[in-house]
Protein backbone atom coordinates (compact mmCIF):
# COMPACT_ATOMS: atom_id res chain seq x y z
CA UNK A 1 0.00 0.00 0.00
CA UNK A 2 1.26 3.08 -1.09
CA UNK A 3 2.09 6.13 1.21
CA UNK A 4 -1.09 8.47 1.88
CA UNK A 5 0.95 11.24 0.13
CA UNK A 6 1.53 9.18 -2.42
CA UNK A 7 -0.73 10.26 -6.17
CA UNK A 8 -2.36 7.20 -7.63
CA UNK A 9 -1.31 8.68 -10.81
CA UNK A 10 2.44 8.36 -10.14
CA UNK A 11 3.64 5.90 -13.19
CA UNK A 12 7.07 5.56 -11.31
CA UNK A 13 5.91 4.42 -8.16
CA UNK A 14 3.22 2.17 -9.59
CA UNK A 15 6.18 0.50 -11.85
CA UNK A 16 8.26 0.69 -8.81
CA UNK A 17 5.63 -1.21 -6.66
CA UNK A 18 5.06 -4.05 -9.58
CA UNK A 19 8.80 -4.67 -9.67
CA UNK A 20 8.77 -5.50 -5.46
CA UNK A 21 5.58 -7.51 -6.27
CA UNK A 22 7.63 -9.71 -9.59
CA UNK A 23 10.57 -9.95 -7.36
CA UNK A 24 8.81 -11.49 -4.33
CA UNK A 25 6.76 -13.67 -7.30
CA UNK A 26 9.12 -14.64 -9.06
CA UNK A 27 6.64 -13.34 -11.95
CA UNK A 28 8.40 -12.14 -14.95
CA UNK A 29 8.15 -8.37 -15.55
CA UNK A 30 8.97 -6.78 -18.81
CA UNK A 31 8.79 -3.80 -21.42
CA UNK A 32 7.09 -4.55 -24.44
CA UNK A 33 6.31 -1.06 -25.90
CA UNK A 34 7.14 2.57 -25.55
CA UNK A 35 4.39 5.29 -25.65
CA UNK A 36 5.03 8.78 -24.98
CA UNK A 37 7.99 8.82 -23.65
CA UNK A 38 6.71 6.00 -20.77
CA UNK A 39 7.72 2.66 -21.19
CA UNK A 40 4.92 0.13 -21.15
CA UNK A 41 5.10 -3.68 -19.55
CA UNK A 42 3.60 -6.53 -18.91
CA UNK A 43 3.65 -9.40 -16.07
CA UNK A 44 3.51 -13.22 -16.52
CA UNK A 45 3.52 -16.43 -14.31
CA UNK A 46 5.51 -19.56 -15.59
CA UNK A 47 2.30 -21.34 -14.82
CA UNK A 48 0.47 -19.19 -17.80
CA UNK A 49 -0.14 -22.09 -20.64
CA UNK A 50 -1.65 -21.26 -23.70
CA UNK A 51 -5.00 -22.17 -22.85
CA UNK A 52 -6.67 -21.47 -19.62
CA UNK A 53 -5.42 -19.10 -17.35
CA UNK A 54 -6.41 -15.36 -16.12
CA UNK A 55 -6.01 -11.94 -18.34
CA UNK A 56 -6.39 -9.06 -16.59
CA UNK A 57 -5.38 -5.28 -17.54
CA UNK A 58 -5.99 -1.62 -16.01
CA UNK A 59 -4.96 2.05 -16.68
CA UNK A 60 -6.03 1.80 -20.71
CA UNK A 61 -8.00 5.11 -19.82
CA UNK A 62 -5.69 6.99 -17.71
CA UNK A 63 -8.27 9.16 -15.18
CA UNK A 64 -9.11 5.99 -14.00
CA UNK A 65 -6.73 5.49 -10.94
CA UNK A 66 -8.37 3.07 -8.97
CA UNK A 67 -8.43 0.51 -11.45
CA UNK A 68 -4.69 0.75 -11.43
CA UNK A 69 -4.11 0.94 -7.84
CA UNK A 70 -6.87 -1.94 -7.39
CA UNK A 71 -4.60 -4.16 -9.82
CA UNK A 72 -1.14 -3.60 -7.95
CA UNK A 73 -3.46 -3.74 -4.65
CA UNK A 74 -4.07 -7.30 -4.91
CA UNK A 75 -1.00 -8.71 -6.29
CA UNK A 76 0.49 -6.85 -3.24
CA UNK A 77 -1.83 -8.41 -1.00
CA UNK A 78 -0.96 -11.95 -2.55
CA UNK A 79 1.99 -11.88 -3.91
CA UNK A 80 3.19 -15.14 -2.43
CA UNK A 81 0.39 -16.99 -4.29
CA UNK A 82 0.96 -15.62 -7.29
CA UNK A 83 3.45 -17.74 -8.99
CA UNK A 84 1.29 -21.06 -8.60
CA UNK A 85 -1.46 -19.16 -10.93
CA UNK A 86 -1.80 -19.04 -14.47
CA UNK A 87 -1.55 -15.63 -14.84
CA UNK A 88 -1.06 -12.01 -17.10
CA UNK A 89 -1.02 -8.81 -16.06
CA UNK A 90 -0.72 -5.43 -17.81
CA UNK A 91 -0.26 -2.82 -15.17
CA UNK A 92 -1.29 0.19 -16.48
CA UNK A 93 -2.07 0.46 -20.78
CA UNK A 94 -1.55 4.30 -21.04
CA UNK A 95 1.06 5.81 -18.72
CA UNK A 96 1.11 9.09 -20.27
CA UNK A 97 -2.84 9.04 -19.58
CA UNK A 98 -2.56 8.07 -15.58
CA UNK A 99 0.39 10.25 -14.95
CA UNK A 100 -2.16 13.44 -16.84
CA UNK A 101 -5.02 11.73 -15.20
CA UNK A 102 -6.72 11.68 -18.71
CA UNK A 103 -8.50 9.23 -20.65
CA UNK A 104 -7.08 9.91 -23.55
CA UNK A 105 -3.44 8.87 -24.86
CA UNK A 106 -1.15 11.99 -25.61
CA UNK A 107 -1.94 12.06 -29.14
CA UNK A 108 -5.54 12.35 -28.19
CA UNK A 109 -6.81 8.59 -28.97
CA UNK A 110 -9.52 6.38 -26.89
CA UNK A 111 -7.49 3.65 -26.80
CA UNK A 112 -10.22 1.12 -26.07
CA UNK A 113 -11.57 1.71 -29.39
CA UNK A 114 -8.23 0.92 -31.53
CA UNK A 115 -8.58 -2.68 -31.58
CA UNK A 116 -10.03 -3.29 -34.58
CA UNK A 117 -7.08 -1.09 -36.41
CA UNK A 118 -4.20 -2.48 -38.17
CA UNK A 119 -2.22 0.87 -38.18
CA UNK A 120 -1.43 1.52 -34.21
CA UNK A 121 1.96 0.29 -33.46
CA UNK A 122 1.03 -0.11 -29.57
CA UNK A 123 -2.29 -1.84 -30.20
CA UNK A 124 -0.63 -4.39 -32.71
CA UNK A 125 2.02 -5.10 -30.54
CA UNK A 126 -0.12 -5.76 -27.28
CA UNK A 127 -2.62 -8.42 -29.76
CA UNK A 128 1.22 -10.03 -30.61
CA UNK A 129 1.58 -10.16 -26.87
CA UNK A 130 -1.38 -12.56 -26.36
CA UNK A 131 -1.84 -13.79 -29.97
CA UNK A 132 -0.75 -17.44 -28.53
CA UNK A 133 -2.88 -17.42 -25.62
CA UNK A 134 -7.16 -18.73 -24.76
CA UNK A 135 -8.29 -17.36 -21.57
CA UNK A 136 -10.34 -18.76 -18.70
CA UNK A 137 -11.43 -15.47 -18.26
CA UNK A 138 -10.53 -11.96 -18.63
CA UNK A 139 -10.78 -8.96 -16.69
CA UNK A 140 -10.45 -5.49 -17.57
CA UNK A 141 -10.56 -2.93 -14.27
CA UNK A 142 -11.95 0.24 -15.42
CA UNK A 143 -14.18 3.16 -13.63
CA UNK A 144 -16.87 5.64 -14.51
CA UNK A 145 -17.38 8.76 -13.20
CA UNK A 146 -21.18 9.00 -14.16
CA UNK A 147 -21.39 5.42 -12.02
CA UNK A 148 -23.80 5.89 -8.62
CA UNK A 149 -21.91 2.74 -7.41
CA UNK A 150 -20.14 -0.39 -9.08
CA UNK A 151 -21.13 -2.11 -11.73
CA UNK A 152 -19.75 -4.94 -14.15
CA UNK A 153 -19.96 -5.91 -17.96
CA UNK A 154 -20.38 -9.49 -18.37
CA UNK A 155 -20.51 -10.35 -22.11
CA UNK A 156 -22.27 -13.62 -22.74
CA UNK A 157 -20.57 -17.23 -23.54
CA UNK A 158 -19.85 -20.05 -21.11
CA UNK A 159 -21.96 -20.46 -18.55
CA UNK A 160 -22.79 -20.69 -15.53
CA UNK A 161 -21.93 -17.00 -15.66
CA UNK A 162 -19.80 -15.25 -12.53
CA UNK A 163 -21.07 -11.68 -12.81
CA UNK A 164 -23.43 -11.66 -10.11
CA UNK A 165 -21.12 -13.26 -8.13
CA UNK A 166 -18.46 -10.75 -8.78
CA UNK A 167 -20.36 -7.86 -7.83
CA UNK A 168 -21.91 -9.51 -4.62
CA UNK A 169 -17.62 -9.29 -3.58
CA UNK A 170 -17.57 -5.93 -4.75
CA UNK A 171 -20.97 -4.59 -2.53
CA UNK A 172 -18.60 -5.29 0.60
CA UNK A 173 -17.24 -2.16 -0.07
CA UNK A 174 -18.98 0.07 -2.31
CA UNK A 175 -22.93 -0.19 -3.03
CA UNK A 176 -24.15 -1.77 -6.45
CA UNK A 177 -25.32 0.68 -8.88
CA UNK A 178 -29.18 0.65 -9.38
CA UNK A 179 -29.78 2.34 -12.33
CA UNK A 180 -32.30 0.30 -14.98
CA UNK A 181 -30.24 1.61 -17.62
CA UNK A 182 -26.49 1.96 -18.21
CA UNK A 183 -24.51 3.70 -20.92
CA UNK A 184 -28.13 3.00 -22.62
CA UNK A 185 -27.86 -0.52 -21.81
CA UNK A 186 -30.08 -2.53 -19.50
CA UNK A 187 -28.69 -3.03 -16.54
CA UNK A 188 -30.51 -5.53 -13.62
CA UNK A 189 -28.73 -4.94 -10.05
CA UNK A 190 -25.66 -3.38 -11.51
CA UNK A 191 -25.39 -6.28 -13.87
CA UNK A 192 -25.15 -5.44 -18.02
CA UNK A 193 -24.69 -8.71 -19.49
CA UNK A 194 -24.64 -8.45 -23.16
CA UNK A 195 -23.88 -10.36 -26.36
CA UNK A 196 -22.37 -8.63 -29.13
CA UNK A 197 -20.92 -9.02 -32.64
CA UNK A 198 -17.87 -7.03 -34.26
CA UNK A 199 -20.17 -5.74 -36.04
CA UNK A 200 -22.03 -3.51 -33.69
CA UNK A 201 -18.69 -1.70 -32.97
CA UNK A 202 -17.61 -0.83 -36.38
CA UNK A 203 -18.37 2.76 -36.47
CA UNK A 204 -17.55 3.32 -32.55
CA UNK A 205 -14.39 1.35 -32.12
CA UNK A 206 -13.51 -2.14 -30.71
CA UNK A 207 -12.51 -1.83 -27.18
CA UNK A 208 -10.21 -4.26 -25.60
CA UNK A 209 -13.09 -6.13 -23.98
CA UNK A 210 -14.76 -7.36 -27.15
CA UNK A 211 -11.40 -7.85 -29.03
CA UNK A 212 -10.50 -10.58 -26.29
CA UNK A 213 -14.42 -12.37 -26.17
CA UNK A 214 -14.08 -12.85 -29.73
CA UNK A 215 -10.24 -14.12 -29.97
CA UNK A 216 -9.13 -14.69 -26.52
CA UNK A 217 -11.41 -15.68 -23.73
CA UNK A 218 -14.16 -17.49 -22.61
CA UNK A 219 -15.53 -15.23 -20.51
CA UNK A 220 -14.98 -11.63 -20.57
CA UNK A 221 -15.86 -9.01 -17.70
CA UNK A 222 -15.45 -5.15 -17.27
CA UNK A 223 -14.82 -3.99 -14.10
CA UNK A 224 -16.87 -0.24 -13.62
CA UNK A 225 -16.29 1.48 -9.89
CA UNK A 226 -17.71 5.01 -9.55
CA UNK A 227 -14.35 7.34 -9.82
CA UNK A 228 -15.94 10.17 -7.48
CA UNK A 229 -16.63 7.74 -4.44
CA UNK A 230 -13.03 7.73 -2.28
CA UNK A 231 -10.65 5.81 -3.54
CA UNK A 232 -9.99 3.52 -0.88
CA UNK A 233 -13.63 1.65 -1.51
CA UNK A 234 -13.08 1.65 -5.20
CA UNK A 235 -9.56 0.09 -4.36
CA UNK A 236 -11.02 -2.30 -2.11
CA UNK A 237 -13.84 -3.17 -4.69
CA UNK A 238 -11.47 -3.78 -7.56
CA UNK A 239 -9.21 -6.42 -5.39
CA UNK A 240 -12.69 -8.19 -4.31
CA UNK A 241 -13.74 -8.74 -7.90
CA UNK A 242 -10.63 -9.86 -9.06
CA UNK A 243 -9.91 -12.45 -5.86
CA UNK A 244 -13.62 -13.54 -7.21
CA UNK A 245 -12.77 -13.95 -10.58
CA UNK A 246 -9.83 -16.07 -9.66
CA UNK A 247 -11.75 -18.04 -7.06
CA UNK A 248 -14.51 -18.96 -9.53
CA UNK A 249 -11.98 -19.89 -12.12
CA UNK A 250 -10.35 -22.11 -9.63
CA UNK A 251 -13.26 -23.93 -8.61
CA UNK A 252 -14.63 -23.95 -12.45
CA UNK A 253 -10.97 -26.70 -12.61
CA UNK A 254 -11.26 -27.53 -16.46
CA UNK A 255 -11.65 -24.03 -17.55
CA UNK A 256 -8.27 -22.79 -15.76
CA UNK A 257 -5.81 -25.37 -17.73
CA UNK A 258 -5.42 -29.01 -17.51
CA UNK A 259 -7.28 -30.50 -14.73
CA UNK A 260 -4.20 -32.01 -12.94
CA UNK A 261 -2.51 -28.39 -12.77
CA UNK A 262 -5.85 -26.85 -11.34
CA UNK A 263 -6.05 -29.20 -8.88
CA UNK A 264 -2.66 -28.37 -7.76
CA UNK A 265 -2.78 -24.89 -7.56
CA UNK A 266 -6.43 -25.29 -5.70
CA UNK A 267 -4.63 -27.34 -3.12
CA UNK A 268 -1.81 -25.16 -2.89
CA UNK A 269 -4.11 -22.15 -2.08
CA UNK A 270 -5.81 -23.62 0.33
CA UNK A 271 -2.88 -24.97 2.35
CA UNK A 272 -0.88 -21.22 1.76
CA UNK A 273 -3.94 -18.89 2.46
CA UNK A 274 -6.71 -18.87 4.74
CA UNK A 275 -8.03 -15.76 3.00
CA UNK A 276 -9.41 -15.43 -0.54
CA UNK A 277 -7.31 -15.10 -3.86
């Protein structure tokens, strides 16, 4: 946990932080692009296989600091489990947007509406990053400031679907949003479960979450905490739905990578940790 002085839009000290956590791991940490003058990475277990596992990225709109500080929250908080999981991370997608606290990159792009272009050198080279790789699930932490409390895209695929789940961890700490209606979606107890085609995003841009439900994942969930509640609960929310996320996974066995490996790393969670993941 950071100092209380201590801006959840530093880049340096968030970089600084993920390079204790892949130390303690024993997680690999490294650069894989450079944008704006920041340099970008990535984290990954040597339990990550190509199918199965856990994808899960923040910071790709940079005014949204407690989806950054949630992800380096909870690999903090377990960072001596974290090497048994099938796991990878991406910190923080847009530096020069967190450390600006905008959601925009410097050159003025949504970034999570790129991923359906050929011509963005960053994009292409994050899609190369994972190009090998079939999810369990993945998670991308995000926040709203229009949101009255948290809420969660769950776009629809295997089932039995987590997203209810999810957010009953995240209304620990921060109340579910209640609105019927969300970003002109229907939304039932903070829950906008969706299915969608390419399609339906050609003229507004695909955003990461659809890229990876159509290439990469079997299930696919977007994280939403409301940015003008204290960061602390949104913090605290974030870590909850992600610990979820990995504890359904867990118990789903098959869906995590081959059932003798899932099996192992259940056991060896619940002989290290008497807490959740």
């Amino acid at each position: 946990m950071p100092p209380a002085f201590q801006s959840p839009h530093d880049y340096r000290s968030l970089i600084s932080r993920w390079r204790a956590v892949a130390c303690d791991s024993g997680l690999s940490m490294r650069r894989f692009a450079n944008e704006s003058g920041y340099p970008v990475f990535y984290l990954k277990s040597k339990g990550l296989k190509k199918t199965g596992g856990f994808y899960f990225s923040a910071g790709i709109h940079g005014d949204e600091a407690g989806a950054t500080e949630g992800l380096i929250r909870w690999a903090e908080i377990h960072r001596s489990e974290l090497s048994s999981l099938p796991l990878l991370l991406f910190p923080c997608l847009n530096p020069w947007g967190l450390v600006n606290n905008c959601r925009l990159d410097a050159q003025g792009r949504d970034l999570n509406r790129w991923f359906q272009h050929e011509e963005l050198p960053f994009i292409q080279t994050l899609k190369q990053r994972v190009a090998p790789y079939r999810f369990a699930s993945a998670m991308m932490l995000h926040e709203d400031y229009d949101g009255q409390g948290v809420y969660l895209y769950e776009l629809e695929g295997t089932k039995p679907y987590w997203g209810e789940s999810l957010l009953n961890a995240a209304g620990s700490f921060l109340p579910i949003d209640s609105r019927l209606r969300i970003e002109g979606r229907k939304a039932v107890a903070g829950l906008v479960r969706r299915k969608v085609e390419a399609r339906s995003f050609k003229g507004l841009g695909l955003p990461e979450a659809i890229y990876f439900h159509l290439n990469h994942a079997h299930r696919t969930f977007t994280t939403e905490t409301p940015s003008e509640f204290a960061l602390e609960q949104r913090v605290q929310a974030q870590v909850a739905m992600i610990e979820q996320c990995i504890r359904k996974g867990l118990e789903s066995g098959k869906n995590v990578g081959p059932a003798e490996e899932c099996d192992s790393i259940s056991s060896h969670h619940r002989q290290a940790s008497s807490g959740s993941i």
